[in-house]
Protein backbone atom coordinates (compact mmCIF):
# COMPACT_ATOMS: atom_id res chain seq x y z
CA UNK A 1 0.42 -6.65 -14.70
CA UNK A 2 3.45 -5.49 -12.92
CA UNK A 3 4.26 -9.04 -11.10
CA UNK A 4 3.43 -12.59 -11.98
CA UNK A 5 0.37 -13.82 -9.82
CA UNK A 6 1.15 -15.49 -6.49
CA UNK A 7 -0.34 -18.99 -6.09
CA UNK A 8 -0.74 -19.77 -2.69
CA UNK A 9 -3.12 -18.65 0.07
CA UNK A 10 -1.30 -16.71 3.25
CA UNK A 11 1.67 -15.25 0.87
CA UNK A 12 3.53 -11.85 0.78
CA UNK A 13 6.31 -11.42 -1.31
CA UNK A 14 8.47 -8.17 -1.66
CA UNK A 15 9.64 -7.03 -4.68
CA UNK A 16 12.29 -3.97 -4.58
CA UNK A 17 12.64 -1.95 -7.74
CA UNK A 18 14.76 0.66 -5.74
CA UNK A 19 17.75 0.36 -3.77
CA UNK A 20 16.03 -0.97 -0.11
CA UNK A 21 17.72 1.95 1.77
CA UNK A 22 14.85 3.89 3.44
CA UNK A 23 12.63 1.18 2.88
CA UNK A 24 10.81 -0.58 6.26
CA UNK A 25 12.46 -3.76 6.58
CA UNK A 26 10.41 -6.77 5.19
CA UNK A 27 8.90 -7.94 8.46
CA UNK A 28 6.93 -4.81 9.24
CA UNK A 29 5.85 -4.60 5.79
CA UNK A 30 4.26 -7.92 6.25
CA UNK A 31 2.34 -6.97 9.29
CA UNK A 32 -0.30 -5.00 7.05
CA UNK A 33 -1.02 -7.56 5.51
CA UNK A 34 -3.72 -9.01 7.95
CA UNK A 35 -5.81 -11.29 5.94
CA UNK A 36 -5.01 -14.86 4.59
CA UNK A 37 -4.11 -13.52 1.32
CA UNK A 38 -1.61 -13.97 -1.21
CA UNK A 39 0.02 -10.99 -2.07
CA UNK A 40 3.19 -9.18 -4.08
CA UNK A 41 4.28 -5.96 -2.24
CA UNK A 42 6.20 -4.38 -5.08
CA UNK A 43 8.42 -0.86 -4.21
CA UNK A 44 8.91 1.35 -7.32
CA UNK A 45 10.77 4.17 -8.42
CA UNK A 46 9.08 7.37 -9.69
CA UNK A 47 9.15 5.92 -13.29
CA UNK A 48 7.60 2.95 -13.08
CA UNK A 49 5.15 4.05 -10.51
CA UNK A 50 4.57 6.88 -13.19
CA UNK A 51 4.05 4.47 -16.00
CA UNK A 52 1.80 1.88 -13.91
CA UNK A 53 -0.15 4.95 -12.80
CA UNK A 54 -0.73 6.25 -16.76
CA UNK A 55 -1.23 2.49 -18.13
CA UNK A 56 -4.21 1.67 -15.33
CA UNK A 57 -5.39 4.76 -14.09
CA UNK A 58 -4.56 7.24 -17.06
CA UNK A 59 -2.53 9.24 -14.66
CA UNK A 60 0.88 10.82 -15.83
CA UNK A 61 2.02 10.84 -12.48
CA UNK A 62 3.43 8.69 -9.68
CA UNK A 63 0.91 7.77 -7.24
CA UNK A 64 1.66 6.32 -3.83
CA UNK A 65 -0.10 3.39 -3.66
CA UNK A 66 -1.92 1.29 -6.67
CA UNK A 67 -3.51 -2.40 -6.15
CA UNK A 68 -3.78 -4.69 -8.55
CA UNK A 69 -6.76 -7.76 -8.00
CA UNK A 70 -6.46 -11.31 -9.28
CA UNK A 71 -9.30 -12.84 -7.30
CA UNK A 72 -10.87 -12.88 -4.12
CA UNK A 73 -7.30 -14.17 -2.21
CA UNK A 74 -4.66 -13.01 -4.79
CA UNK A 75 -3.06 -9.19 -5.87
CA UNK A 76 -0.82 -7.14 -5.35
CA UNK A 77 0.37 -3.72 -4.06
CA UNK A 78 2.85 -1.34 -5.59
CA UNK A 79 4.63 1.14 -3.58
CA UNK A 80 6.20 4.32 -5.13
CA UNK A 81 9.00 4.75 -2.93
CA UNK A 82 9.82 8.83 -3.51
CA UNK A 83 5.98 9.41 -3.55
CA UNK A 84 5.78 7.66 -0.24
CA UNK A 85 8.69 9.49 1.33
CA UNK A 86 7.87 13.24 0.36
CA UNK A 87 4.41 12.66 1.67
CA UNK A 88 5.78 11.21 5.07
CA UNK A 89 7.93 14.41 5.68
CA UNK A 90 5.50 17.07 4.48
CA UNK A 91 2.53 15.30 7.10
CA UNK A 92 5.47 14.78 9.46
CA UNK A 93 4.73 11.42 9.46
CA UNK A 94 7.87 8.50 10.09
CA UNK A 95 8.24 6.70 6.68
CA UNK A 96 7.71 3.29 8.87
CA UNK A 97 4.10 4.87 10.20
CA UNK A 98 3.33 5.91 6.11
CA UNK A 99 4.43 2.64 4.74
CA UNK A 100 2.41 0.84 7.19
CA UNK A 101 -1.02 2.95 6.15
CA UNK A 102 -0.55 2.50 2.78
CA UNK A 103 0.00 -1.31 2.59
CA UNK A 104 -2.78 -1.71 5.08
CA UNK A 105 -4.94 1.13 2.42
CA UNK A 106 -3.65 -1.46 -0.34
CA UNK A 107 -5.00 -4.47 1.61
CA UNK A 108 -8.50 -3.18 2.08
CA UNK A 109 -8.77 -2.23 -1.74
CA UNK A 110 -7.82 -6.08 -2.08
CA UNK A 111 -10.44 -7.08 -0.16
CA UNK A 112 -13.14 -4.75 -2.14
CA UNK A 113 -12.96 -1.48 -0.28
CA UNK A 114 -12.91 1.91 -1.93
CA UNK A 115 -13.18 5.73 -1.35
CA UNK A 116 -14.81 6.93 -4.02
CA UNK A 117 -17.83 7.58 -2.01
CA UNK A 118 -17.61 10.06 1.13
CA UNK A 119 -20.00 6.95 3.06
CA UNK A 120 -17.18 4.56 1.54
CA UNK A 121 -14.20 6.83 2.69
CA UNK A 122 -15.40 7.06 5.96
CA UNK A 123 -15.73 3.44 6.62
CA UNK A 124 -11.97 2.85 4.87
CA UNK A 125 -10.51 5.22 7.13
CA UNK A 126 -12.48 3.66 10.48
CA UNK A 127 -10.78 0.27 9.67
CA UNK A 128 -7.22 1.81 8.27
CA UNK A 129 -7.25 3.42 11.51
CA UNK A 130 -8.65 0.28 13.91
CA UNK A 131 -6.05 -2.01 12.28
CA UNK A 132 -2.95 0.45 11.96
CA UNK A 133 -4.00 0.78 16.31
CA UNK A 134 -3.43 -3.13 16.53
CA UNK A 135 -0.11 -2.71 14.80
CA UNK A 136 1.04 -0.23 17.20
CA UNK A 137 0.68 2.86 14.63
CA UNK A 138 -1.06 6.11 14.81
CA UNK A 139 -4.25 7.38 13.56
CA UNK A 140 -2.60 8.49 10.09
CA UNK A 141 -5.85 11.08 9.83
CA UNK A 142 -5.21 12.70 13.12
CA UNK A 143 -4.09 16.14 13.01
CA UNK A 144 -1.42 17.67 15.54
């Protein structure tokens, strides 16, 4: 796995594989995390996103966001850093808004969400979109 498993209940730790310029500062990265949980928020490069994507997933490519379950109170969340920022300028989206769906996308995986499913999507995005509202963000699926 690509960090060693936090212990305690109501924990976020940030990992930084890349230089933090451009990165949201820790604080606002911990408000997606809205659950008593114990997570590692982990920001990558393009190669080791790349390489966590083709070792889990069998994807030779970086992906945005990949989660990573211990339990039912324990994972973690990697972050591809240039993934996240080319998406956020071609939706014209601020990298703070982005970063803030993503980790909140990553928390409701944790919790036993998916998308696979266009009934499963649909209820993702409802509470992506409800919870990014209570953190002040916009509706990342709304169109301009």
């Amino acid at each position: 796995m690509p960090t060693t498993r936090a212990k305690t209940k109501n924990r976020v730790s940030i990992q930084y594989a890349v230089p933090r310029r451009g990165v949201p500062s820790a604080a606002f990265l911990r408000k997606g995390v809205h659950v008593p949980f114990s997570v590692t928020l982990r920001i990558v490069g393009e190669t080791e996103g790349r390489r966590l994507n083709r070792t889990f997933r069998k994807k030779n490519r970086a992906t945005n966001v990949l989660t990573f379950k211990y339990d039912e109170m324990s994972g973690d969340i990697v972050l591809c850093h240039p993934v996240i920022r080319r998406e956020a300028r071609a939706q014209g989206k601020t990298l703070a808004a982005h970063y803030a769906h993503l980790v909140v996308h990553g928390m409701l995986h944790l919790r036993g969400m998916d998308h696979a499913r266009a009934r499963e999507a649909a209820s993702m995005e409802r509470a992506e979109i409800r919870i990014l509202r209570r953190l002040g963000v916009a509706d990342p699926y709304a169109v301009e």
